[in-house]
Protein backbone atom coordinates (compact mmCIF):
# COMPACT_ATOMS: atom_id res chain seq x y z
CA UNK A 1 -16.17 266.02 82.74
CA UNK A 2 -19.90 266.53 83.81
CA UNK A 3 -21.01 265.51 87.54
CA UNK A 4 -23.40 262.58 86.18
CA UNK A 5 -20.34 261.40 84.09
CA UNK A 6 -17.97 260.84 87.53
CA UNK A 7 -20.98 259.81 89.59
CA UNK A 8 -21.90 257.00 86.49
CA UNK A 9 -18.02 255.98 86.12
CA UNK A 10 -17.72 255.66 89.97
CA UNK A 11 -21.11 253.83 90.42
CA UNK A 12 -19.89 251.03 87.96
CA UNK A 13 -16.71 250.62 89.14
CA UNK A 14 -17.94 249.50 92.63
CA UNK A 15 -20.09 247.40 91.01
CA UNK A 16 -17.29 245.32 89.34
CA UNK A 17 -15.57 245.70 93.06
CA UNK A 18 -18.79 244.45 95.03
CA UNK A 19 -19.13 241.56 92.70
CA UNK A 20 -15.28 240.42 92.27
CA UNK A 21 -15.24 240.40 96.45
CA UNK A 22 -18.87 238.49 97.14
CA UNK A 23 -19.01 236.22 94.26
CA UNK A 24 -15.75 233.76 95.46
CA UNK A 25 -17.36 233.74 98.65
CA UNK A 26 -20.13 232.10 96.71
CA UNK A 27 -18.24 229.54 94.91
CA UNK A 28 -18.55 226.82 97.27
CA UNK A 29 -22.14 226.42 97.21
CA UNK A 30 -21.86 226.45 93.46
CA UNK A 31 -24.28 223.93 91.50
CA UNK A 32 -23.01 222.44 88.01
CA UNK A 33 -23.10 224.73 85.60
CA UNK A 34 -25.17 224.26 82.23
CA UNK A 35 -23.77 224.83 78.93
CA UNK A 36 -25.83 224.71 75.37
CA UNK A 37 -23.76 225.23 71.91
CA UNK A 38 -24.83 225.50 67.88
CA UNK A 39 -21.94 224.51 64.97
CA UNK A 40 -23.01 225.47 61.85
CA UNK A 41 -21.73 225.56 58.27
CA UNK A 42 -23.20 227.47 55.19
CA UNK A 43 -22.57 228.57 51.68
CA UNK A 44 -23.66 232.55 51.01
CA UNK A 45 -23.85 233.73 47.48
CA UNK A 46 -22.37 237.24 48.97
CA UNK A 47 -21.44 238.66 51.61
CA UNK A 48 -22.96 241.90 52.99
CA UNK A 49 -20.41 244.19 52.75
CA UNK A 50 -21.19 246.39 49.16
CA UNK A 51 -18.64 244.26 46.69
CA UNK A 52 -18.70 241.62 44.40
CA UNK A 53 -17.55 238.97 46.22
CA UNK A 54 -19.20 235.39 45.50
CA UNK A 55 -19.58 232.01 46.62
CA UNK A 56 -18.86 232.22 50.36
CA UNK A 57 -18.51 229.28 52.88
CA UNK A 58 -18.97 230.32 55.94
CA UNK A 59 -18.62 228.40 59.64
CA UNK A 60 -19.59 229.43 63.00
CA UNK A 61 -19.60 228.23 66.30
CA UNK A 62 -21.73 229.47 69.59
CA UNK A 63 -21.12 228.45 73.18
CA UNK A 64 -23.87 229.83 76.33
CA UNK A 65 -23.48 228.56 79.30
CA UNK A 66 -25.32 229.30 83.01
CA UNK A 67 -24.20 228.88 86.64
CA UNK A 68 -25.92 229.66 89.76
CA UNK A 69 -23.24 229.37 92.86
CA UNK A 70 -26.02 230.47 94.85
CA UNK A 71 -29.15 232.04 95.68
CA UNK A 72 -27.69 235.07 95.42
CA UNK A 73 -25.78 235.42 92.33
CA UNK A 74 -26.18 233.80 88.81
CA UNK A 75 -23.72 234.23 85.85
CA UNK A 76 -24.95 233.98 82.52
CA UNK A 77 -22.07 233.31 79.15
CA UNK A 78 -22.67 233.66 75.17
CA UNK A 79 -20.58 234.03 72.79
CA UNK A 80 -19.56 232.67 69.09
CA UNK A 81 -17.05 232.25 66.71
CA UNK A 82 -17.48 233.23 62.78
CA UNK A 83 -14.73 232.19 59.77
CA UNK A 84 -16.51 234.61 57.50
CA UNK A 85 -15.64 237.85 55.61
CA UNK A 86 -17.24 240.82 57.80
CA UNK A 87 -14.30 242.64 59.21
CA UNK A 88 -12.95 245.70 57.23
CA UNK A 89 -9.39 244.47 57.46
CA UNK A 90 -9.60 241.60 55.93
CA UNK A 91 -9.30 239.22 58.34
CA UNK A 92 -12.12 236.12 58.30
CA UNK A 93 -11.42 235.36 61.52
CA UNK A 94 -14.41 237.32 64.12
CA UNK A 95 -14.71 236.39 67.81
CA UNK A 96 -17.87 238.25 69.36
CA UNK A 97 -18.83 237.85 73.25
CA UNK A 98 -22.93 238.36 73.01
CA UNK A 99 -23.45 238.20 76.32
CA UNK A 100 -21.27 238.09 80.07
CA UNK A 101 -23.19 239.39 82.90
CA UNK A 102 -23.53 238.52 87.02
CA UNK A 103 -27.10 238.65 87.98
CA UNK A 104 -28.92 238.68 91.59
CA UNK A 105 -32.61 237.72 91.37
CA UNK A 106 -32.76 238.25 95.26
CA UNK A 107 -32.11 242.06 95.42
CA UNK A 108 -33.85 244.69 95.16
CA UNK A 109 -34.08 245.66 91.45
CA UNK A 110 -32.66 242.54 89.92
CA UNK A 111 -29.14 244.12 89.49
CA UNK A 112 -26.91 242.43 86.45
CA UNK A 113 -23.33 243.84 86.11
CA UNK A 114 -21.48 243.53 82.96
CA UNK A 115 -22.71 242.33 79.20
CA UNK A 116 -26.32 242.08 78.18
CA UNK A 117 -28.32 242.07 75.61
CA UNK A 118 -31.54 244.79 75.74
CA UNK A 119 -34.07 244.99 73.04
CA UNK A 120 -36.97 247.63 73.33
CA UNK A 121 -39.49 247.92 71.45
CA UNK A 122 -42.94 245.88 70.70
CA UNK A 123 -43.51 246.43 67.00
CA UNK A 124 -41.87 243.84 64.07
CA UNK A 125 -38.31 244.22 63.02
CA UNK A 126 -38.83 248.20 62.90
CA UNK A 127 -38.20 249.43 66.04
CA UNK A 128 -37.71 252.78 66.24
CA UNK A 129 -36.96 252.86 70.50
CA UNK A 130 -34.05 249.81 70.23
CA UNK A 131 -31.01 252.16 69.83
CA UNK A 132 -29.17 250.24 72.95
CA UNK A 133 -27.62 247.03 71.88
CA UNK A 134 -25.87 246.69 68.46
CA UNK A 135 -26.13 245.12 65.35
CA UNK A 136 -23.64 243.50 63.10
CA UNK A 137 -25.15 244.47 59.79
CA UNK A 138 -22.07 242.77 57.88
CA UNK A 139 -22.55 239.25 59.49
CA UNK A 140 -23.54 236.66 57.57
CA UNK A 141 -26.29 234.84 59.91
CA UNK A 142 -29.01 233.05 59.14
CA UNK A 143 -30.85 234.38 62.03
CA UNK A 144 -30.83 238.20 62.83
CA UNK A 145 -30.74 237.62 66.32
CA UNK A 146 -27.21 236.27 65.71
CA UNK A 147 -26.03 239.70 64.62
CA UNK A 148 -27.04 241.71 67.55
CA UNK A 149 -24.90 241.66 70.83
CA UNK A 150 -25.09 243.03 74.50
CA UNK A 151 -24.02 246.64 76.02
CA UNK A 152 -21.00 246.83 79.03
CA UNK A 153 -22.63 248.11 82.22
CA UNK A 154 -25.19 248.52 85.12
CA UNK A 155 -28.44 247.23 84.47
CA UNK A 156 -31.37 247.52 87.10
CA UNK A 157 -35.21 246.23 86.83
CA UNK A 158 -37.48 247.62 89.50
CA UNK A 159 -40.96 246.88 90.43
CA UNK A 160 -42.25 250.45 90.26
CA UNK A 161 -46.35 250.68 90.93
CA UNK A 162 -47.98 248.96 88.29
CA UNK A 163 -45.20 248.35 86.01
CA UNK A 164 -41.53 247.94 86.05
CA UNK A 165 -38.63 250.03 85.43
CA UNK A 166 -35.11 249.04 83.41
CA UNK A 167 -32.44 251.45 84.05
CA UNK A 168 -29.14 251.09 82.44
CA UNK A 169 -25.51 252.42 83.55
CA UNK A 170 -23.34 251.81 80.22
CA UNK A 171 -19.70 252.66 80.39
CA UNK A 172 -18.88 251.32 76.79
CA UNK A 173 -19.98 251.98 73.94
CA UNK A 174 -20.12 249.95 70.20
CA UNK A 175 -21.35 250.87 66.97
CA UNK A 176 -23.24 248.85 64.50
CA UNK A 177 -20.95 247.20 61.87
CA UNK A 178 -22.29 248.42 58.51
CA UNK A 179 -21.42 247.87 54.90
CA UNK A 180 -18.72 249.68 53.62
CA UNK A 181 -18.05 249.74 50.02
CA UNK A 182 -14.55 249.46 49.28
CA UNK A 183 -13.06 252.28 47.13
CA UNK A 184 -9.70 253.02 45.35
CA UNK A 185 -7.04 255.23 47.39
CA UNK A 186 -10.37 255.31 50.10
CA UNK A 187 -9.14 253.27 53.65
CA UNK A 188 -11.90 253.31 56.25
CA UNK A 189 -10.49 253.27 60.16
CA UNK A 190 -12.93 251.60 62.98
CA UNK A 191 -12.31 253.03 66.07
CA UNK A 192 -13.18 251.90 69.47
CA UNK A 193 -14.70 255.28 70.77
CA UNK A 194 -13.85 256.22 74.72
CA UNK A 195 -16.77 258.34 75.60
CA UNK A 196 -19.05 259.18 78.25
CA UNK A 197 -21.24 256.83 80.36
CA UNK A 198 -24.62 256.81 78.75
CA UNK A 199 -27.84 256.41 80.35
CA UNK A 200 -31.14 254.63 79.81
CA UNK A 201 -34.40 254.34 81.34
CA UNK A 202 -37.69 252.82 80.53
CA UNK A 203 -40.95 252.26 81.82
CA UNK A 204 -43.62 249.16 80.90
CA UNK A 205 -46.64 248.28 82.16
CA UNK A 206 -48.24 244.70 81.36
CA UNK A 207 -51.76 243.72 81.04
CA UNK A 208 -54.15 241.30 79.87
CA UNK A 209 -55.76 243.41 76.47
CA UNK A 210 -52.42 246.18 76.59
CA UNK A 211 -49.01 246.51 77.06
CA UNK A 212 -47.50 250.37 77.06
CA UNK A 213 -44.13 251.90 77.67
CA UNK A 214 -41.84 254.79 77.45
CA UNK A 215 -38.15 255.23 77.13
CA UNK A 216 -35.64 257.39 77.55
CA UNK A 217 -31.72 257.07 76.25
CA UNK A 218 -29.22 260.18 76.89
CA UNK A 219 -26.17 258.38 75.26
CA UNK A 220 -24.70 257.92 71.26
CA UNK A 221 -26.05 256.86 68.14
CA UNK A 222 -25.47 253.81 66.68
CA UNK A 223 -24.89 254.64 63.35
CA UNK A 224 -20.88 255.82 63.25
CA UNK A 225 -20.54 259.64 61.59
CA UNK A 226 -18.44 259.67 58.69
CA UNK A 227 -15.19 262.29 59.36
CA UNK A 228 -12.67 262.86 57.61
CA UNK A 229 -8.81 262.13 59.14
CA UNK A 230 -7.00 262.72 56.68
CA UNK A 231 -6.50 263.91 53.22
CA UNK A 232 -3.08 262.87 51.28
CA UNK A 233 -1.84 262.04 47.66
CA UNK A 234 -2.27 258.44 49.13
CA UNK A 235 -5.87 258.90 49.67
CA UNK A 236 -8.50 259.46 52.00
CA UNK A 237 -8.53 258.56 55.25
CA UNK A 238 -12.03 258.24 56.66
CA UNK A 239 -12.71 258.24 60.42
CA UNK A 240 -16.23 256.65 62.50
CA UNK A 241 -17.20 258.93 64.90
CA UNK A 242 -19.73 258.80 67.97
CA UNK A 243 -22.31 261.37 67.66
CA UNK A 244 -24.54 262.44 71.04
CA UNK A 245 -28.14 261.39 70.85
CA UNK A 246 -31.09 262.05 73.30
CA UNK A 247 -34.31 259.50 72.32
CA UNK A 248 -37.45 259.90 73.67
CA UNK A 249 -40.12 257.03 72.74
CA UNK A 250 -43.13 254.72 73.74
CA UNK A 251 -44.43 251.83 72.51
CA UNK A 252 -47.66 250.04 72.77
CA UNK A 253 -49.59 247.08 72.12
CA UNK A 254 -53.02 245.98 72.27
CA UNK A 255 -54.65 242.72 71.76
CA UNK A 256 -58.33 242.06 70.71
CA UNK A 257 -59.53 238.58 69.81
CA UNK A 258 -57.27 237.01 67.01
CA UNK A 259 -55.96 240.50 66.13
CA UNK A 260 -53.15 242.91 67.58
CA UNK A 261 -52.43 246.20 67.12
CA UNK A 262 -48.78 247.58 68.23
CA UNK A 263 -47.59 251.08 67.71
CA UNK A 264 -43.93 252.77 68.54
CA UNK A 265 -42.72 256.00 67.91
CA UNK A 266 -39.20 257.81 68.65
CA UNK A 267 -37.75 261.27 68.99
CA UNK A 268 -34.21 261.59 68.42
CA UNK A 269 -32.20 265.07 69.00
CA UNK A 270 -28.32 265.45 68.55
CA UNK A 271 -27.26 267.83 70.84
CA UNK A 272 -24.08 269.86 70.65
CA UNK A 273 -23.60 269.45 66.82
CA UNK A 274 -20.75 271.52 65.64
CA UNK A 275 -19.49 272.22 62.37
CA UNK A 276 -16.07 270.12 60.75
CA UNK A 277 -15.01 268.01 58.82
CA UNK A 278 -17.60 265.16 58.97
CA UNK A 279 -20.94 264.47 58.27
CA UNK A 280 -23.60 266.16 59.34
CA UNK A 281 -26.63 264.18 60.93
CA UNK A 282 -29.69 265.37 61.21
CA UNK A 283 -32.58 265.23 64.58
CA UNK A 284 -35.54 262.94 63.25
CA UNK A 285 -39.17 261.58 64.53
CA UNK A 286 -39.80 258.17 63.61
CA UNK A 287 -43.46 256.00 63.85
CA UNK A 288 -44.60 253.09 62.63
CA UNK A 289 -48.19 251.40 63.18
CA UNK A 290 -48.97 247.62 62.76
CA UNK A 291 -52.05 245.17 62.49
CA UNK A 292 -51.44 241.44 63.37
CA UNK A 293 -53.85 238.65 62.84
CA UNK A 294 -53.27 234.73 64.16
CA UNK A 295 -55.16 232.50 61.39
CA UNK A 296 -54.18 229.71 63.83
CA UNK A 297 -51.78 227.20 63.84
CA UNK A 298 -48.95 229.83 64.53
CA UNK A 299 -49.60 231.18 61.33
CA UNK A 300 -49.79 234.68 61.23
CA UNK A 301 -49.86 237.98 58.64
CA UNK A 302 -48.65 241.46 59.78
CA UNK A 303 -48.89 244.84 57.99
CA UNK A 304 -46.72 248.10 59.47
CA UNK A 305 -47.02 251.41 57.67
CA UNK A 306 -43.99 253.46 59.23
CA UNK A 307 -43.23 257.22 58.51
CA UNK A 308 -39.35 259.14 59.54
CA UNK A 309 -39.48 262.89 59.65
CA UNK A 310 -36.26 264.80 59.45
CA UNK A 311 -35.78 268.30 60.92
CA UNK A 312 -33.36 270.91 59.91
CA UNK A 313 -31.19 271.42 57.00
CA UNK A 314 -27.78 270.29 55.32
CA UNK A 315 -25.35 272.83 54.36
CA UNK A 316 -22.94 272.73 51.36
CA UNK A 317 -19.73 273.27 52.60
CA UNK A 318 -18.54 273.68 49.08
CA UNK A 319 -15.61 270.95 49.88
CA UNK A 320 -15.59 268.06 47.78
CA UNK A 321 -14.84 265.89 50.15
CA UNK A 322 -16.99 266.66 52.74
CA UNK A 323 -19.63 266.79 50.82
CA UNK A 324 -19.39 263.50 49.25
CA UNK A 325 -19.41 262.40 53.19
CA UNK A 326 -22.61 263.59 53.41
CA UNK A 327 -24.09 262.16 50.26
CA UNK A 328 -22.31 258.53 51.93
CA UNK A 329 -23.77 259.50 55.70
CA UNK A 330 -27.36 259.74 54.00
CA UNK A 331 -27.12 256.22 52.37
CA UNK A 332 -25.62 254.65 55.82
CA UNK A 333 -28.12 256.09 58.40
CA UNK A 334 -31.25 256.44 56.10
CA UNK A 335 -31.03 260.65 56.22
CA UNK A 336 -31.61 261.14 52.43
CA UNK A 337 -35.37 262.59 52.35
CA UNK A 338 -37.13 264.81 54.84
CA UNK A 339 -40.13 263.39 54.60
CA UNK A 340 -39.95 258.89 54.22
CA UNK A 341 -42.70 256.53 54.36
CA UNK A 342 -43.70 252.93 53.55
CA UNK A 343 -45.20 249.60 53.89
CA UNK A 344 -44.21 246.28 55.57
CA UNK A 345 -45.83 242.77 55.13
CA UNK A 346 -44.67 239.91 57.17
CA UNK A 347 -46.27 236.48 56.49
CA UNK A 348 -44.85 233.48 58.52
CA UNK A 349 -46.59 229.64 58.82
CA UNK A 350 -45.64 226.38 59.94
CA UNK A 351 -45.00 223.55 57.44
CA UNK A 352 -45.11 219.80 57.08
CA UNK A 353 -46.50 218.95 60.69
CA UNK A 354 -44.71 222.13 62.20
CA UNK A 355 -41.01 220.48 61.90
CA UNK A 356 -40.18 223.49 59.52
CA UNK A 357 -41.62 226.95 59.58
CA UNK A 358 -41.76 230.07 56.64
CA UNK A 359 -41.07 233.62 57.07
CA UNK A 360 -41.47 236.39 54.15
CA UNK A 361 -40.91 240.20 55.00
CA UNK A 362 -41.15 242.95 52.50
CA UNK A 363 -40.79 246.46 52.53
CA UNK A 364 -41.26 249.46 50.18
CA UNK A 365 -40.47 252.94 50.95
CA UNK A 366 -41.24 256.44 49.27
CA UNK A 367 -40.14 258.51 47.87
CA UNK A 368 -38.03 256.52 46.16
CA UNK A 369 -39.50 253.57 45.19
CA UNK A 370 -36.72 251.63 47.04
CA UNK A 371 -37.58 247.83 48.44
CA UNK A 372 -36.37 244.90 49.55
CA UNK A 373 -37.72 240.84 50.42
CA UNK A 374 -35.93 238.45 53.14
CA UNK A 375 -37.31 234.94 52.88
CA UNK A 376 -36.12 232.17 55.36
CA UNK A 377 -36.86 228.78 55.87
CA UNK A 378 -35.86 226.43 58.85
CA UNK A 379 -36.81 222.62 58.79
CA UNK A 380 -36.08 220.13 61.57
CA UNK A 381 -34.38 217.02 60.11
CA UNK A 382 -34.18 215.70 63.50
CA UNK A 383 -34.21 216.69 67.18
CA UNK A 384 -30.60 218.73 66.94
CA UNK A 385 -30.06 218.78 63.37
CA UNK A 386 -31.58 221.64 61.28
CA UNK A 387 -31.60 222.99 57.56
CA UNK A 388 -32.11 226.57 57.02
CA UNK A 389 -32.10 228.73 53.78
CA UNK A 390 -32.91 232.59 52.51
CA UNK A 391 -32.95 234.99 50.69
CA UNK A 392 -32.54 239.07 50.29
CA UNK A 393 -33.52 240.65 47.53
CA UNK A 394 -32.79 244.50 47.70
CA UNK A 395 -33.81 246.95 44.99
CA UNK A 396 -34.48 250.25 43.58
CA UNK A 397 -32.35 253.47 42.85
CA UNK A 398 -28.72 254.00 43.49
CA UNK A 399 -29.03 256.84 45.76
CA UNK A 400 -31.73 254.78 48.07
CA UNK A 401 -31.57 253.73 51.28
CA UNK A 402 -32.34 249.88 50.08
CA UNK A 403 -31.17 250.23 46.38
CA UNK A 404 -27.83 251.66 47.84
CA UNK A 405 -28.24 247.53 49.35
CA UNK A 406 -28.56 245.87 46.03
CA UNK A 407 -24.97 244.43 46.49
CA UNK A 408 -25.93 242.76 49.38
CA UNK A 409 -28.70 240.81 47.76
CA UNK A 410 -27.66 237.39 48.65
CA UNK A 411 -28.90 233.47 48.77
CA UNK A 412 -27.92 230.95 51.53
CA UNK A 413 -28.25 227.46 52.46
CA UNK A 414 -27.01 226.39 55.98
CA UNK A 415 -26.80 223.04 58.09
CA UNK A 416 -26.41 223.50 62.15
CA UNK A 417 -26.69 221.24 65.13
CA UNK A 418 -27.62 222.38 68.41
CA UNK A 419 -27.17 220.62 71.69
């Protein structure tokens, strides 16, 4: 095991013992903790995992609560429950813990220890630089914040000249859920991968016109790699596996008058890559641009054009099997053509006296003419008590990254309270 791997495991672990010893001591100063919750029930024309199922109710429940025993430490609790189809094994039953973390805002650095969610990144819904937390791309939410959760470990924010600086211990690690299409004598197997601590840093300044930063992540990619396990007159057993990543990005945005103009950009190597029987993934650069304008009211239009490079080559192995992996591991991490590119409009408004509000986001990419349009609207019946509804639309060729989707295309009404 490398030196930075026993000196990462070791740092955590007397993190969990520091806090298990000084929190208790803590507990008797302890102020009332506050709790807030959502219940919600919905009806989903699909689901999002590649079949035909239709006419899906769906419930959910989500519990957060906070408690400060002290000045010292704070403790912060999310979680929800889902009766929905998302899990491979059938099962409708999902518990997810979003969040569980023990914070000091009185140290040095702001140390949390445990759970937390951490999004980078400053341009809209493409972010090529947020490749920490997950996302549960098979979760039927209304609200894509609901599908992301929090990453196991150390996290630190320093005061570091003008800016600050996040650093991140993780000694866990989670892929993103993604669709799956079910196939005869073809049984997919989620592991829970044991790996490495991984490492992340980044750097942002804040200002009045511009906000910049970089980043850094030395850890694993999100996206599982296809691999084979095994190969029987039963079927095909196909395996997830963690692949090494290094990212190195920045992101900036700058505002001028009723206008802003963001820009992020990533470069993403896989190190170690050796030959078997799996998928092979391939090192990309990723950029995307965006224009803003407020027309007032909180109404506002957006336009991103984004480009992904992809470097180096896929070999034909010349097995079947493998092979087809590939063909799949193209369609589930977007590595189909070396050279993509595309458009994004977003176009969101308040309505009737701002107790609902509109949101419409396309996209269309070359070179395949694939695209896709998410439309949501949320309207207040009263103080708690909220309607929400969507749609996705996704379209274009079979072997696209977004046609591959066009299973997925869905409609959804849902009614939640919130307390």
């Amino acid at each position: 095991m490398h030196l930075n791997a026993v000196l990462a495991g070791a740092t955590l672990r007397l993190g969990w013992v520091a806090t298990a010893l000084l929190l208790p001591a803590a507990v008797a100063m302890a102020a009332p903790p506050r709790f807030s919750g959502e219940v919600g029930a919905s009806v989903w024309s699909s689901d999002r995992r590649l079949n035909d199922d239709k006419g899906i109710a769906v419930g959910r429940a989500k519990l957060a609560g906070e408690w400060a025993p002290s000045d010292l430490f704070s403790l912060r609790v999310e979680g929800t429950v889902m009766s929905a189809p998302e899990r491979l094994d059938g099962d409708r039953t999902s518990t997810r813990l979003k969040e569980l973390f023990v914070e000091s805002r009185s140290l040095p650095c702001l140390p949390s220890l445990g759970k937390r969610f951490v999004s980078w990144g400053k341009t809209d819904a493409l972010n090529p630089t947020d490749q920490l937390s997950p996302t549960n791309h098979r979760r039927l939410a209304a609200k894509d914040t609901e599908q992301r959760q929090g990453v196991w470990g150390l996290h630190l924010n320093c005061t570091a000249g003008p800016g600050r600086l996040q650093a991140h211990l993780l000694d866990r690690f989670r892929f993103n859920d993604v669709p799956l299409s079910r196939r005869a004598r073809v049984e997919f197997k989620e592991d829970k991968p044991r790996l490495r601590p991984s490492a992340a840093l980044r750097y942002e300044t804040m200002g009045e016109a511009a906000d910049w930063a970089v980043s850094f992540i030395d850890g694993h990619d999100l996206h599982p790699t296809l691999t084979l396990r095994s190969m029987s007159a039963q079927g095909l057993l196909i395996g997830l596996d963690a692949t090494r990543m290094r990212m190195v990005g920045g992101d900036i945005a700058i505002t001028h008058g009723s206008m802003v103009y963001r820009a992020e950009a990533a470069w993403v190597q896989y190190p170690n890559l050796v030959a078997g029987l799996h998928a092979q993934r391939r090192p990309y650069a990723s950029a995307v641009v965006q224009a803003e304008r407020g027309l007032g009211d909180r109404e506002t239009i957006a336009i991103q054009a984004f480009a992904k490079h992809l470097r180096g080559q896929v070999e034909v192995t010349g097995h079947p099997v493998v092979d087809g992996l590939q063909i799949a591991q193209g369609l589930l991490s977007n590595e189909l053509d070396r050279r993509q590119y595309g458009l994004t409009l977003r176009y969101a408004r308040p309505l009737w006296e701002s107790r609902a509000d509109m949101d419409i986001f396309v996209v269309y990419t070359r070179p395949r003419g694939d695209w896709m349009v998410r439309g949501r609207l949320n309207h207040a019946l009263s103080d708690s008590l909220r309607l929400s509804t969507g749609i996705d639309l996704f379209r274009g060729p079979v072997d696209s990254y977004l046609g591959n989707l066009r299973a997925n295309s869905l409609a959804f009404v849902e009614l939640s309270t919130a307390w």
